[in-house]
PDB file of N, CA and C in Angstrom:
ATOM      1  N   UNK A   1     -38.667  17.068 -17.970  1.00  0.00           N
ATOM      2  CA  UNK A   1     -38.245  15.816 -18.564  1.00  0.00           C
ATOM      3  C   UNK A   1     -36.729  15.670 -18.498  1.00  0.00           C
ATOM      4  N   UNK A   2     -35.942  16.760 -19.305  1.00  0.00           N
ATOM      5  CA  UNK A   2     -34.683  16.323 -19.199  1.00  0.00           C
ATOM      6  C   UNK A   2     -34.192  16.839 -18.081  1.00  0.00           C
ATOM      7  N   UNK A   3     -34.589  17.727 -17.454  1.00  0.00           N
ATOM      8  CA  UNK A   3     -34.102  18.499 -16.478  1.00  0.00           C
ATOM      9  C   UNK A   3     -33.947  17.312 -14.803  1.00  0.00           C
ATOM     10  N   UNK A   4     -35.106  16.272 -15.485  1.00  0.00           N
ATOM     11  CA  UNK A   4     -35.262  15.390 -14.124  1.00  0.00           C
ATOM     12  C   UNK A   4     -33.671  14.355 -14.031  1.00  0.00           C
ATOM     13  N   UNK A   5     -33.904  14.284 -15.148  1.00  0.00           N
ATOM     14  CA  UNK A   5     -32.824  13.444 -15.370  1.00  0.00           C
ATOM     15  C   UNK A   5     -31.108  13.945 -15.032  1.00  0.00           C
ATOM     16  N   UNK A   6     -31.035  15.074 -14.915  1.00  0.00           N
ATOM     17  CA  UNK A   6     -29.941  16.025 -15.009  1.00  0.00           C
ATOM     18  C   UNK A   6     -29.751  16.009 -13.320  1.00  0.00           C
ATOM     19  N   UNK A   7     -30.611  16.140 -12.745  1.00  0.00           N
ATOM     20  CA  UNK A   7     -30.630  16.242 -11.057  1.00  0.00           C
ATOM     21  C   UNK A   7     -30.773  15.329 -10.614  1.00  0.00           C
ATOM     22  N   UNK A   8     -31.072  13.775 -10.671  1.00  0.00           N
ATOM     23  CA  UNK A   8     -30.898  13.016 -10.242  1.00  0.00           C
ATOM     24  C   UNK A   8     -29.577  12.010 -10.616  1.00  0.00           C
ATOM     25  N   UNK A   9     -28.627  12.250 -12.056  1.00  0.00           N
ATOM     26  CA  UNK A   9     -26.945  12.086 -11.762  1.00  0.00           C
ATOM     27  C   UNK A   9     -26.388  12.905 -10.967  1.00  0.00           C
ATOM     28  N   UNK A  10     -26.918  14.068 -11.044  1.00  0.00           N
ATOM     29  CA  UNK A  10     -25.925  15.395  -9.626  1.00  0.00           C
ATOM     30  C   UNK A  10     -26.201  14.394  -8.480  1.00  0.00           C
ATOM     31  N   UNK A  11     -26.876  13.913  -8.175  1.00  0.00           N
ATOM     32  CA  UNK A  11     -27.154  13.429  -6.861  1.00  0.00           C
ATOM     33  C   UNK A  11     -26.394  12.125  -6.313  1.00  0.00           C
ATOM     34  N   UNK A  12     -25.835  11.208  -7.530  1.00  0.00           N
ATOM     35  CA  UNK A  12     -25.156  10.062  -7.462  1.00  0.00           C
ATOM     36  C   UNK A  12     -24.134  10.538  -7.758  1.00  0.00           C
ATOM     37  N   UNK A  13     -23.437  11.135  -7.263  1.00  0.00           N
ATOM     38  CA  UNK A  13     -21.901  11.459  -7.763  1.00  0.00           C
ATOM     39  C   UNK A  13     -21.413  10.121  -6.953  1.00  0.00           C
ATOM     40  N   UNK A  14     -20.285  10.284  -8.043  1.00  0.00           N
ATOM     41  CA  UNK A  14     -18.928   9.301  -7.764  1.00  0.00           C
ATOM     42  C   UNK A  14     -18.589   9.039  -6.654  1.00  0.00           C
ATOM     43  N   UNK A  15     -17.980   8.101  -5.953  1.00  0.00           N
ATOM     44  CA  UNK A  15     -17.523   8.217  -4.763  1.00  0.00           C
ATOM     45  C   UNK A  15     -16.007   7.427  -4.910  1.00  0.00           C
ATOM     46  N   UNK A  16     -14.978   7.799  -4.587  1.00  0.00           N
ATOM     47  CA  UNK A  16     -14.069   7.210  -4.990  1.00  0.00           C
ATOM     48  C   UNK A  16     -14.183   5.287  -3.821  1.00  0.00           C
ATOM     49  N   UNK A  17     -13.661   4.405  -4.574  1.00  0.00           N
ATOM     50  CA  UNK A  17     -13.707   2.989  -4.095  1.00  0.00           C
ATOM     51  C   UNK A  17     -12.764   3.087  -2.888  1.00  0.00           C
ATOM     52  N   UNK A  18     -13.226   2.130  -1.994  1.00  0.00           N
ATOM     53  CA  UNK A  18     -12.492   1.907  -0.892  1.00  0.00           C
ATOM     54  C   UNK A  18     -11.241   1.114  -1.073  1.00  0.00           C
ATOM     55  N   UNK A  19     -10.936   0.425  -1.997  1.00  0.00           N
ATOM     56  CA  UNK A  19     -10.060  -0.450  -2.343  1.00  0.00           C
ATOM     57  C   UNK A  19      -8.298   0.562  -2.851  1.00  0.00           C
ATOM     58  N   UNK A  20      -8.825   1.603  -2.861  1.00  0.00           N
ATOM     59  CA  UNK A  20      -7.837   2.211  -3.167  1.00  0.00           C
ATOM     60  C   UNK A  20      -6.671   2.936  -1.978  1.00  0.00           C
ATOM     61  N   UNK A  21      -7.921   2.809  -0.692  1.00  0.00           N
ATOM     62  CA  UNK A  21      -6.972   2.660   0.319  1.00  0.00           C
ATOM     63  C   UNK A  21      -6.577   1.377   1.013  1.00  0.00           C
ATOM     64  N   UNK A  22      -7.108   0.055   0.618  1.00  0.00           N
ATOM     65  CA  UNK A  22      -6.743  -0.555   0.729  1.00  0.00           C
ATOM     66  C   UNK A  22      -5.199  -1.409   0.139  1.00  0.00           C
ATOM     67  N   UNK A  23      -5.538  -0.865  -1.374  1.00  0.00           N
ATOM     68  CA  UNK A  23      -3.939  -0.971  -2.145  1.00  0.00           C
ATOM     69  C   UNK A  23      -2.914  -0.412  -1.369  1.00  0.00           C
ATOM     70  N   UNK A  24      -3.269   1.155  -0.604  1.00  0.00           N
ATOM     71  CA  UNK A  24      -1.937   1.815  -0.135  1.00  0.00           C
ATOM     72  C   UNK A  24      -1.254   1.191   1.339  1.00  0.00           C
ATOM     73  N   UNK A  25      -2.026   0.658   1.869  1.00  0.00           N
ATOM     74  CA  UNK A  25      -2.199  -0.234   3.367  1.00  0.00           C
ATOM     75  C   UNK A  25      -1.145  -1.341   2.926  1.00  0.00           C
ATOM     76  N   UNK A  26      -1.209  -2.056   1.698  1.00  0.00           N
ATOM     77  CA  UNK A  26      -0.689  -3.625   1.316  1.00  0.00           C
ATOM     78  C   UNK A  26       0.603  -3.233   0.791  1.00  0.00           C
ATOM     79  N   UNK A  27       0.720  -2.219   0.224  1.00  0.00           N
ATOM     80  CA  UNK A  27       1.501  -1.461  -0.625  1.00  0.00           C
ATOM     81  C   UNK A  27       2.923  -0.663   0.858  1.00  0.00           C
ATOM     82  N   UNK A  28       2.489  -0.347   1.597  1.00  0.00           N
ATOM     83  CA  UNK A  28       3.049  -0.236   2.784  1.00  0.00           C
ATOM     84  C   UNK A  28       3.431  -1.163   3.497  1.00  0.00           C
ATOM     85  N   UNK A  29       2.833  -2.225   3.946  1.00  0.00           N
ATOM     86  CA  UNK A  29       2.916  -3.808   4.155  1.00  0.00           C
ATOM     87  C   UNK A  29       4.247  -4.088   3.437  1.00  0.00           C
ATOM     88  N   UNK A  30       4.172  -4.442   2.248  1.00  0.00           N
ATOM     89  CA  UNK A  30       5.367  -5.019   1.796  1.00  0.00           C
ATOM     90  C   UNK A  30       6.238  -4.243   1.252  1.00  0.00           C
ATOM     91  N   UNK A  31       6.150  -3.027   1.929  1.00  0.00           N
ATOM     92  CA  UNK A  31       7.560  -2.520   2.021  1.00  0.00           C
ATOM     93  C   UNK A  31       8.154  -2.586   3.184  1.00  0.00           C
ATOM     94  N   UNK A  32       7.457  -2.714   4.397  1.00  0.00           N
ATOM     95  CA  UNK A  32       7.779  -2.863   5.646  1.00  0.00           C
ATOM     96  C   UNK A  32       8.522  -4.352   5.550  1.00  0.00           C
ATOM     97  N   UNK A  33       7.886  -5.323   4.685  1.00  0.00           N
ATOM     98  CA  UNK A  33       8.371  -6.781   5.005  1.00  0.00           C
ATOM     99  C   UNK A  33       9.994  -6.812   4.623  1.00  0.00           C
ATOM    100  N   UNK A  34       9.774  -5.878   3.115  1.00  0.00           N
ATOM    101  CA  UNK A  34      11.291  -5.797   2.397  1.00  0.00           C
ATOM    102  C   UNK A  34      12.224  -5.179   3.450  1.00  0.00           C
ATOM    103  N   UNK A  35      12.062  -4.147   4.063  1.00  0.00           N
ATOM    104  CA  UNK A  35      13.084  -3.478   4.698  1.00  0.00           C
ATOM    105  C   UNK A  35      12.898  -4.100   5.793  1.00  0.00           C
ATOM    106  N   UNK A  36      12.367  -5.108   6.890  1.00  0.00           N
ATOM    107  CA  UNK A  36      12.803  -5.749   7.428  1.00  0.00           C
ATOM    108  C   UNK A  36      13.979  -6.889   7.375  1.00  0.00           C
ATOM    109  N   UNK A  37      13.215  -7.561   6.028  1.00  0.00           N
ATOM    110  CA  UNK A  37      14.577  -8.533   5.640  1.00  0.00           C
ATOM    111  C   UNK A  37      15.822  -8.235   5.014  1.00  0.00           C
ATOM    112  N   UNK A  38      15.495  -7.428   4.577  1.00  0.00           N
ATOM    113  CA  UNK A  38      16.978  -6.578   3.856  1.00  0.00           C
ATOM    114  C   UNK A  38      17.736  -6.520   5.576  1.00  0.00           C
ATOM    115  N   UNK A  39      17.184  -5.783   6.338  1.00  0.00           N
ATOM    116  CA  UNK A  39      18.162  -5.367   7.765  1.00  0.00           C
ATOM    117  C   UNK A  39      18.463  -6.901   8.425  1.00  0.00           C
ATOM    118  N   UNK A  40      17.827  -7.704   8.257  1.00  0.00           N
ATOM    119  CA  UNK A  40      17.822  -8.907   8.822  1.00  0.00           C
ATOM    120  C   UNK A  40      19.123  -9.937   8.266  1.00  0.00           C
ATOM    121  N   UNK A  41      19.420  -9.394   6.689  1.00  0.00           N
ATOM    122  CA  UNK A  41      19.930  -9.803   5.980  1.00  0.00           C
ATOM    123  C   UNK A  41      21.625  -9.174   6.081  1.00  0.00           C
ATOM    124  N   UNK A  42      21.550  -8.187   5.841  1.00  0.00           N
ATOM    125  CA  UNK A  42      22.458  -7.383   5.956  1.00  0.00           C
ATOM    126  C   UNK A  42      23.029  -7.869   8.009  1.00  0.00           C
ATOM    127  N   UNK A  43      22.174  -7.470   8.870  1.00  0.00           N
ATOM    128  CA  UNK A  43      23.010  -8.063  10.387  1.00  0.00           C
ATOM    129  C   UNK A  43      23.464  -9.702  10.246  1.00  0.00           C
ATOM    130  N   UNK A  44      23.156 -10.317   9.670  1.00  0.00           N
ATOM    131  CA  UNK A  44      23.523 -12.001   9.574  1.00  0.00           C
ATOM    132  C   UNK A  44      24.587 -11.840   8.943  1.00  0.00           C
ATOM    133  N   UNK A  45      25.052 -11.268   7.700  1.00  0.00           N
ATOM    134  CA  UNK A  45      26.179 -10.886   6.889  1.00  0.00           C
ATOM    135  C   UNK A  45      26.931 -10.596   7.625  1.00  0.00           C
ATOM    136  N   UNK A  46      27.075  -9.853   8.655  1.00  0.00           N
ATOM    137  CA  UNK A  46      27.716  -8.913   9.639  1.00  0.00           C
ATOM    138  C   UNK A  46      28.134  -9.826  10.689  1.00  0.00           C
ATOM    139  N   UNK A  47      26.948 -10.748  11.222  1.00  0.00           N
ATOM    140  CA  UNK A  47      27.744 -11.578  12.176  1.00  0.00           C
ATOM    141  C   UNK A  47      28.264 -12.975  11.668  1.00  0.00           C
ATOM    142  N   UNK A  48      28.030 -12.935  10.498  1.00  0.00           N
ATOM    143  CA  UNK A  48      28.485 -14.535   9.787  1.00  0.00           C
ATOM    144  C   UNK A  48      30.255 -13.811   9.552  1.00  0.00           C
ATOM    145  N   UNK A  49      30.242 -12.416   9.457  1.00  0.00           N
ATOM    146  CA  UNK A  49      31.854 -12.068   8.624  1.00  0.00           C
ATOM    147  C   UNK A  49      32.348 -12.078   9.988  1.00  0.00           C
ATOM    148  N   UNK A  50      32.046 -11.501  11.395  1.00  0.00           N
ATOM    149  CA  UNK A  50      32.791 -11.090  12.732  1.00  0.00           C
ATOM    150  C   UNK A  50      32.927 -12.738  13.305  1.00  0.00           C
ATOM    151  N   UNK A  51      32.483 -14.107  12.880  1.00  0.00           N
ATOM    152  CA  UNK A  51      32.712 -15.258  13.035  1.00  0.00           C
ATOM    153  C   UNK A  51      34.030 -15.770  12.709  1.00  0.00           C
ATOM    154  N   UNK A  52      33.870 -15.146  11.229  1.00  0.00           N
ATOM    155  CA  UNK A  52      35.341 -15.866  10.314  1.00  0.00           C
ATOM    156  C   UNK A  52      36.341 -15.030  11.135  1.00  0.00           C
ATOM    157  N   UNK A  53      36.736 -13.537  11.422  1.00  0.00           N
ATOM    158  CA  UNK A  53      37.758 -13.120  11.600  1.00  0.00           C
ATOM    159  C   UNK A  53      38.070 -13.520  12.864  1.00  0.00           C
TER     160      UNK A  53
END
């Protein structure tokens, strides 16, 4: 009786969610976007100042 019950949760174990590698994928994403525009940002600075002088 209880014993059935005991071996058939062993059997459904957890599985961790897929979404959690999906967070790290998006999470990578927009860090890639930031440090693109930051460099994008920073070279325009650079050629907007080598204009003026």
């Amino acid at each position: 009786m209880g014993g059935d019950g005991a071996d058939r949760d062993k059997s459904k174990q957890w599985s961790s969610p897929s979404w959690d590698y999906k967070a790290k994928d998006e999470d990578l994403s927009l860090w890639g976007i930031f440090l693109f525009g930051l460099i994008g940002a920073t070279a325009t600075t650079f050629a907007a100042a080598e204009e003026v002088c």
